[in-house]
Protein backbone atom coordinates (compact mmCIF):
# COMPACT_ATOMS: atom_id res chain seq x y z
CA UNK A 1 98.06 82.91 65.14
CA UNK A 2 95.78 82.47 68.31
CA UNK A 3 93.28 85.17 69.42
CA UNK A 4 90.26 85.10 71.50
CA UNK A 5 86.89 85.47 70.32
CA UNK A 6 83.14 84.91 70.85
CA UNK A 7 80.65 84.59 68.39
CA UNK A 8 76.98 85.87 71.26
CA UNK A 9 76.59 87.63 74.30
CA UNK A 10 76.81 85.57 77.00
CA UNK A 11 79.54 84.62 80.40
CA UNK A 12 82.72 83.26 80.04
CA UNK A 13 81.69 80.13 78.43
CA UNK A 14 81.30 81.69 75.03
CA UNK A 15 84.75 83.05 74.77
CA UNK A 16 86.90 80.58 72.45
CA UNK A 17 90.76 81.08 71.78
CA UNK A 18 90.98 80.32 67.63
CA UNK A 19 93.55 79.92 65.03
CA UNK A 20 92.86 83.16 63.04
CA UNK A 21 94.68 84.79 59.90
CA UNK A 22 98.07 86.52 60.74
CA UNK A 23 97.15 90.42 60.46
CA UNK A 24 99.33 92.91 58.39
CA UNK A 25 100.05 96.18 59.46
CA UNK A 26 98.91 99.42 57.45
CA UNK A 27 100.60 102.54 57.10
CA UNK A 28 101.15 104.25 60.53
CA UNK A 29 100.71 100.67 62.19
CA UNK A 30 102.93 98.50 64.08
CA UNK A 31 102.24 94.68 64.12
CA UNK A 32 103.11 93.86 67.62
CA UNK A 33 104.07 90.14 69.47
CA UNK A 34 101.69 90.63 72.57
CA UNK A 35 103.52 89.15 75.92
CA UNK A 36 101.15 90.52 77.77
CA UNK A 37 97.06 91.76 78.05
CA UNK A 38 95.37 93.20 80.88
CA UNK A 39 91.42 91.84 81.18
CA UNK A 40 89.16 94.34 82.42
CA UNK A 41 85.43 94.45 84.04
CA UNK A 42 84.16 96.51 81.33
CA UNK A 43 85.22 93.71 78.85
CA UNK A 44 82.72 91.52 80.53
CA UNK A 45 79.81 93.94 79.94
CA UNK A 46 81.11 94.42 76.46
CA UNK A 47 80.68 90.60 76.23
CA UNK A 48 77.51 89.99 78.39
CA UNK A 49 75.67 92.31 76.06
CA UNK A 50 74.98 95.43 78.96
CA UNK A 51 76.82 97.36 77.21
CA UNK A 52 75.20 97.41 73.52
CA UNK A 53 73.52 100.65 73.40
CA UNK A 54 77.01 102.10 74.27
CA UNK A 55 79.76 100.07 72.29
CA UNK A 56 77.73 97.64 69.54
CA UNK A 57 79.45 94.23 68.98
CA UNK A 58 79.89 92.86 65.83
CA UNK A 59 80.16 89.25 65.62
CA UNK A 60 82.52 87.40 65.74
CA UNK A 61 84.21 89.40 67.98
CA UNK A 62 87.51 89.94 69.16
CA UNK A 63 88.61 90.96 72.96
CA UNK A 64 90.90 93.15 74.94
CA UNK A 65 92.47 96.86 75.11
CA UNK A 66 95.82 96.99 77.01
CA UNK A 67 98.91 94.93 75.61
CA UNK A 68 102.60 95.10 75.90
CA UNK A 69 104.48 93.05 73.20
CA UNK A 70 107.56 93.02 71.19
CA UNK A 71 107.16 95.45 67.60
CA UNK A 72 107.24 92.16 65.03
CA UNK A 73 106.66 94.57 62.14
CA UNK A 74 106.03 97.68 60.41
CA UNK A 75 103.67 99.22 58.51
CA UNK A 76 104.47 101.81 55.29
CA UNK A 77 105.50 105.04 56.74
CA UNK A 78 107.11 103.87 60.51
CA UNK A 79 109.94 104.75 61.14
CA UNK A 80 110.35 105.47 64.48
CA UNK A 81 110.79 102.10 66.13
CA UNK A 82 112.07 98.92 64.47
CA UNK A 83 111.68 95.16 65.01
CA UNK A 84 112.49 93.75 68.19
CA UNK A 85 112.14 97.40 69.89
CA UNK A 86 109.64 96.51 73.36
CA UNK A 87 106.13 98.31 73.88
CA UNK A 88 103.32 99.44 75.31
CA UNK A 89 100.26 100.82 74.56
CA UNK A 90 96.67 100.08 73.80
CA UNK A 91 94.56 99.05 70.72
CA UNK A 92 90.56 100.00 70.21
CA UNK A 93 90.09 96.84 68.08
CA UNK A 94 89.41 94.69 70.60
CA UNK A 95 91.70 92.62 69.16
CA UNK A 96 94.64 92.27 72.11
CA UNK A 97 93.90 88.68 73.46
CA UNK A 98 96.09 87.25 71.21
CA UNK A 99 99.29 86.47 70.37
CA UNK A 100 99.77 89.36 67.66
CA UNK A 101 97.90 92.78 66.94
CA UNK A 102 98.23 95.64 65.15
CA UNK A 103 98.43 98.75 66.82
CA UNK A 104 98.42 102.53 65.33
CA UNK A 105 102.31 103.95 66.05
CA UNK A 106 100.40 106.90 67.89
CA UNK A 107 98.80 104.32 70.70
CA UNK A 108 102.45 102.80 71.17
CA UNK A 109 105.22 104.13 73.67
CA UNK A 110 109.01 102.24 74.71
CA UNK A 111 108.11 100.15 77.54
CA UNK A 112 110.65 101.63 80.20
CA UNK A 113 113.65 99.29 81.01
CA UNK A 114 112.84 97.49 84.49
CA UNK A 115 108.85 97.37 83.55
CA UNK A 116 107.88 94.16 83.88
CA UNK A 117 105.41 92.56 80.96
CA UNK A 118 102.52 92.15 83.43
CA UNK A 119 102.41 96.05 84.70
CA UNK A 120 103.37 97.19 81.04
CA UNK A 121 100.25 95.44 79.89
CA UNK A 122 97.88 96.98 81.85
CA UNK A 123 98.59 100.59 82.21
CA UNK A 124 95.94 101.76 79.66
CA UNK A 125 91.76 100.56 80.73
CA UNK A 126 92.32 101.06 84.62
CA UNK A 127 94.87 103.37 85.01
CA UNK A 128 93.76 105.75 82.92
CA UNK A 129 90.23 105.64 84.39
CA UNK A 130 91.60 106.22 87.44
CA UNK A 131 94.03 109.23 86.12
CA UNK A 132 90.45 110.60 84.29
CA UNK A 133 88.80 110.26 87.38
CA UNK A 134 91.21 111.53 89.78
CA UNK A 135 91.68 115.20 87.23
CA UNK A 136 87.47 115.05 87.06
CA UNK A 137 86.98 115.35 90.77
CA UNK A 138 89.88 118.11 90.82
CA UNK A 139 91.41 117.56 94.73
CA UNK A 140 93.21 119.57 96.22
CA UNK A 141 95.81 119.28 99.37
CA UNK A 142 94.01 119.40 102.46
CA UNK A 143 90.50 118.03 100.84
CA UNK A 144 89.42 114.58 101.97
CA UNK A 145 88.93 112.52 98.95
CA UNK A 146 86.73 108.80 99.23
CA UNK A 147 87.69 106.10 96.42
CA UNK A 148 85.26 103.19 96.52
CA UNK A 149 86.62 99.96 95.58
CA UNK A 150 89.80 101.54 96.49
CA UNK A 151 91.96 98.15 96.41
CA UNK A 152 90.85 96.99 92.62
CA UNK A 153 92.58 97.63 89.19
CA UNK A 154 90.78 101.18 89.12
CA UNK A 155 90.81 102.50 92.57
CA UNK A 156 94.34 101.12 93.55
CA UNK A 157 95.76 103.84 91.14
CA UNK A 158 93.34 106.44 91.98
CA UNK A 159 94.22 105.92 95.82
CA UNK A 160 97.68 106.71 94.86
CA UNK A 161 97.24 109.53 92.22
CA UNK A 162 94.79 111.05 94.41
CA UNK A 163 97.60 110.86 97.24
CA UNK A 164 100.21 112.98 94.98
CA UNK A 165 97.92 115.69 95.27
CA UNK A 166 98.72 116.15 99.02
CA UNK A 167 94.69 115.16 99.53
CA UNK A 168 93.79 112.91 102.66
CA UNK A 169 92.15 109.55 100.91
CA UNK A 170 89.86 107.29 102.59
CA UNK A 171 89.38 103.90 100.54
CA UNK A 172 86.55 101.84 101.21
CA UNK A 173 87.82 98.19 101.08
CA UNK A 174 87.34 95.17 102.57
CA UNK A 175 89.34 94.79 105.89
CA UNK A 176 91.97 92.53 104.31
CA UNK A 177 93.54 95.37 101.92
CA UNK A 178 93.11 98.14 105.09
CA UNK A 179 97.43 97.11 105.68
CA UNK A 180 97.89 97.91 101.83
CA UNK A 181 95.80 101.10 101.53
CA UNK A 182 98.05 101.77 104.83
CA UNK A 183 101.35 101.55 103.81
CA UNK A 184 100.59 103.89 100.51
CA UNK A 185 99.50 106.49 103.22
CA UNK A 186 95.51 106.28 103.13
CA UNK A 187 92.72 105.52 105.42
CA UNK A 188 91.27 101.93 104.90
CA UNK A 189 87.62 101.75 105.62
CA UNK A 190 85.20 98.67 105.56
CA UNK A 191 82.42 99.38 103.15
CA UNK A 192 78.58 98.03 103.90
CA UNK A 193 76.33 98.49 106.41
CA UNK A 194 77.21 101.55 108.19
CA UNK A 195 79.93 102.94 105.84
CA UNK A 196 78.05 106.43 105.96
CA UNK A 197 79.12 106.62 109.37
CA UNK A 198 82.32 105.35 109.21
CA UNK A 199 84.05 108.04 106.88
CA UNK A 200 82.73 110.86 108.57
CA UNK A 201 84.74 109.66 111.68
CA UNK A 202 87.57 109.13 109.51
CA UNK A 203 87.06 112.15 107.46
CA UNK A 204 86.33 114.53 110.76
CA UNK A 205 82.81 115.08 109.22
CA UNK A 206 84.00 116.58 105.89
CA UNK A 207 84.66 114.94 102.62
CA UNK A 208 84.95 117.20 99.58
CA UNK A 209 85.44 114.75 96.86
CA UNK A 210 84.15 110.99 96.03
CA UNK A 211 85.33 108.82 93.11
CA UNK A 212 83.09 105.54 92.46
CA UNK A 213 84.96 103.09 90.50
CA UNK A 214 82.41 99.98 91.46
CA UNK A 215 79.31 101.16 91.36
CA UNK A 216 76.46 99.28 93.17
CA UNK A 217 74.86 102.68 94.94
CA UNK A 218 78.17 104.39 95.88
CA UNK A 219 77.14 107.42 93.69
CA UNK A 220 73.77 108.10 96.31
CA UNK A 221 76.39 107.33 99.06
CA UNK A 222 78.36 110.59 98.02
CA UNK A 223 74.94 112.78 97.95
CA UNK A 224 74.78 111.62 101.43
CA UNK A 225 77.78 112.41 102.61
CA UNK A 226 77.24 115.57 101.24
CA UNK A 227 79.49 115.94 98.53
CA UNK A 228 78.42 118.40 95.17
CA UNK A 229 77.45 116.78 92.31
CA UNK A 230 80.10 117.90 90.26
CA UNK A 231 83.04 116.72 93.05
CA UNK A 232 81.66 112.80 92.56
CA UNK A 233 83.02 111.04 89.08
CA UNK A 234 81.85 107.47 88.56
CA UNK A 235 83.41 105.21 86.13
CA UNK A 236 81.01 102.65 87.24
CA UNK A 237 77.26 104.03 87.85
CA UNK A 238 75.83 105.14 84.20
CA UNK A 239 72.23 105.84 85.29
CA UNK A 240 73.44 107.66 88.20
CA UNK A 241 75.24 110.40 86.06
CA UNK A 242 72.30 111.74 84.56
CA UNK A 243 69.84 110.91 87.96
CA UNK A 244 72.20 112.98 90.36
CA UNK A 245 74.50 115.14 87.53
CA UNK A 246 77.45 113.41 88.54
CA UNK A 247 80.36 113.39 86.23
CA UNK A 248 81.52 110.33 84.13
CA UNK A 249 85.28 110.54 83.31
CA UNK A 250 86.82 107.08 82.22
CA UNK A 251 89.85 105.45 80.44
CA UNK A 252 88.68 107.39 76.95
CA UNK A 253 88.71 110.95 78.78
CA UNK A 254 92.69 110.42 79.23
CA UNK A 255 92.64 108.36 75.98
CA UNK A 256 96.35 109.96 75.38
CA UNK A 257 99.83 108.25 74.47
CA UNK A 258 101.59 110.97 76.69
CA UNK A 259 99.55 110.01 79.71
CA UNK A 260 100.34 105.99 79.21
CA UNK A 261 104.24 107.13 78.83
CA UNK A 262 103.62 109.01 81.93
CA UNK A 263 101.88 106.38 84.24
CA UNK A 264 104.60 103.75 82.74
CA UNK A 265 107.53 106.79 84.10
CA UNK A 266 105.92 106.35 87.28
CA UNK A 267 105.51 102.67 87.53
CA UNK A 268 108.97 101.90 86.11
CA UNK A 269 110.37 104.34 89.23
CA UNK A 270 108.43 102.69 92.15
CA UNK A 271 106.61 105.96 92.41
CA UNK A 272 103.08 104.00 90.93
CA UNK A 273 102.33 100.56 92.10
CA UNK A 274 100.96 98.72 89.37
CA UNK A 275 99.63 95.29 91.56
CA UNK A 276 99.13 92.33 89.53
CA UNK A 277 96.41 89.74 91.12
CA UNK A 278 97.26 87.20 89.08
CA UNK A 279 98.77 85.88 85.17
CA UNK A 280 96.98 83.41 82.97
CA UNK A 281 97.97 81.90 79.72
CA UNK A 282 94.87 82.90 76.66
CA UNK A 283 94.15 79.10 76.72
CA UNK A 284 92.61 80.23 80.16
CA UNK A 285 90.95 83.01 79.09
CA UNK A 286 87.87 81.37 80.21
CA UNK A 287 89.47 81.29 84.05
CA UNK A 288 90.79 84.64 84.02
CA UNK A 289 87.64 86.32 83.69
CA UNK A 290 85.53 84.01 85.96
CA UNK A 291 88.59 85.08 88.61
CA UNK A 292 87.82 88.93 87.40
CA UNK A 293 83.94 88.58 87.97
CA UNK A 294 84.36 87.68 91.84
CA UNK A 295 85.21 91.53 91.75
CA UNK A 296 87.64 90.32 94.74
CA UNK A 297 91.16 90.83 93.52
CA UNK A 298 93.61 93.39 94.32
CA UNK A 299 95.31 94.66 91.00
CA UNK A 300 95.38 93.03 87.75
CA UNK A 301 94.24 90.10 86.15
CA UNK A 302 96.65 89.57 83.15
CA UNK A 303 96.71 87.24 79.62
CA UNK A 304 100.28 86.08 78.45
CA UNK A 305 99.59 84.92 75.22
């Protein structure tokens, strides 16, 4: 079979897609038929080496979280789903850029009927950062809530999680995805030079909560704005957390197969908007993530091995 791997640190150019040995799945795993992998930002850290202190690479080494997939086989001791049954769910392998991977039955949930492969493939890395960071900054109806890089995979589902609360949401985006932030009932407003500004108009001077999912100084933007340390969670800004005792909750706070089922309830009934930016196959791994590292797209960049 076909999986993606790299053998150094370094950009996309490193990434290879191989012929490796078919894996077999152990007891309480599920061999799965991947149709489809989310990429994600932190995958490119992972790969560029910024990330080493943290998660440790061992070469040669594999790529990718999300997947949805068709169950091609089961391990001793699974019973409760069978060949040909359709899935989604997440592996911590880094193993799902390819066209098969095992998976542990308790990371696995029934993709819901209508879910497309593309969205089903990419509710675990940004999605559940955004769930994590939307329960870490607690709002509450009536607060005024600011999501920075409110259009991408992360902040496009915190915008909208955020907005079930009955909180008011400004998003800082570029003016292009103001019509989209919009029409899911929150405030678009440019980021840059002068942003300070900006949301306290929009806000009517108060904001009670900020949630950084792009880092790049948005954390010292928040202390600005006035905003308690505690109310500002950053999935993005690592050096900030300790600097300004910000909080830090991220995909592996809401690391939970009840929380994927949930966000896949929600997606499957139109009440979640899972966007997808764009599909390519793993022979274009390489393109996919040079497309991810403009940091420009709204919603998901997706493999379809």
């Amino acid at each position: 079979m076909k999986a993606v791997k790299f053998d150094r640190y370094g950009g996309p150019e490193v990434l290879e897609v191989r012929e490796v040995q078919r894996p077999s799945p152990g007891a309480g795993e599920v061999l799965v038929a991947v149709m489809a992998a989310a990429i994600n930002p932190g995958e490119i850290a992972i790969r560029e080496g910024l990330l080493a202190d943290r998660w440790p690479t061992t070469f040669p080494c594999g790529e990718g979280s999300d997947l949805a997939g068709v169950v091609e086989e089961l391990g001793p001791s699974v019973s409760e789903l069978a060949a040909g049954d359709a899935v989604c769910g997440w592996t911590e392998m880094r193993a799902s850029h390819a066209e098969l991977a095992v998976v542990p039955l308790q990371q696995l949930t029934p993709k819901p009927d209508g879910l497309s492969w593309e969205v089903a493939g990419s509710l675990f890395v940004a999605p559940l950062a955004a769930y994590a960071s939307v329960h870490s900054v607690a709002p509450q109806a009536g607060e005024v809530v600011v999501v920075s890089g409110a259009a991408g995979g992360v902040g496009a589902v915190a915008v909208q999680l955020a907005l079930r609360t009955g909180a008011t949401l400004i998003g800082l985006a570029s003016e292009s995805n103001h019509p989209w932030l919009s029409s899911k009932g929150a405030i678009g407003v440019l980021y840059g030079e002068g942003q300070a500004e900006r949301i306290r108009a929009a806000a009517g001077g108060r904001v009670d909560a900020f949630i950084d999912t792009f880092g790049a100084g948005y954390a010292d933007l928040a202390i600005e704005l006035g905003i308690a340390p505690q109310r500002i969670n950053t999935i993005a800004d690592f050096p900030a957390v300790e600097r300004l005792g910000i909080r830090s909750e991220g995909t592996q706070s809401a690391a939970r197969i009840e929380v994927v089922r949930e966000l896949a309830d929600l997606a499957a009934s139109g009440e979640l908007e899972i966007a997808i930016a764009g599909t390519y196959p793993l022979a274009q791994v390489r393109e996919a993530y040079q497309e991810l590292a403009k940091r420009k797209t709204h919603g998901k960049i997706v493999l379809l091995p």
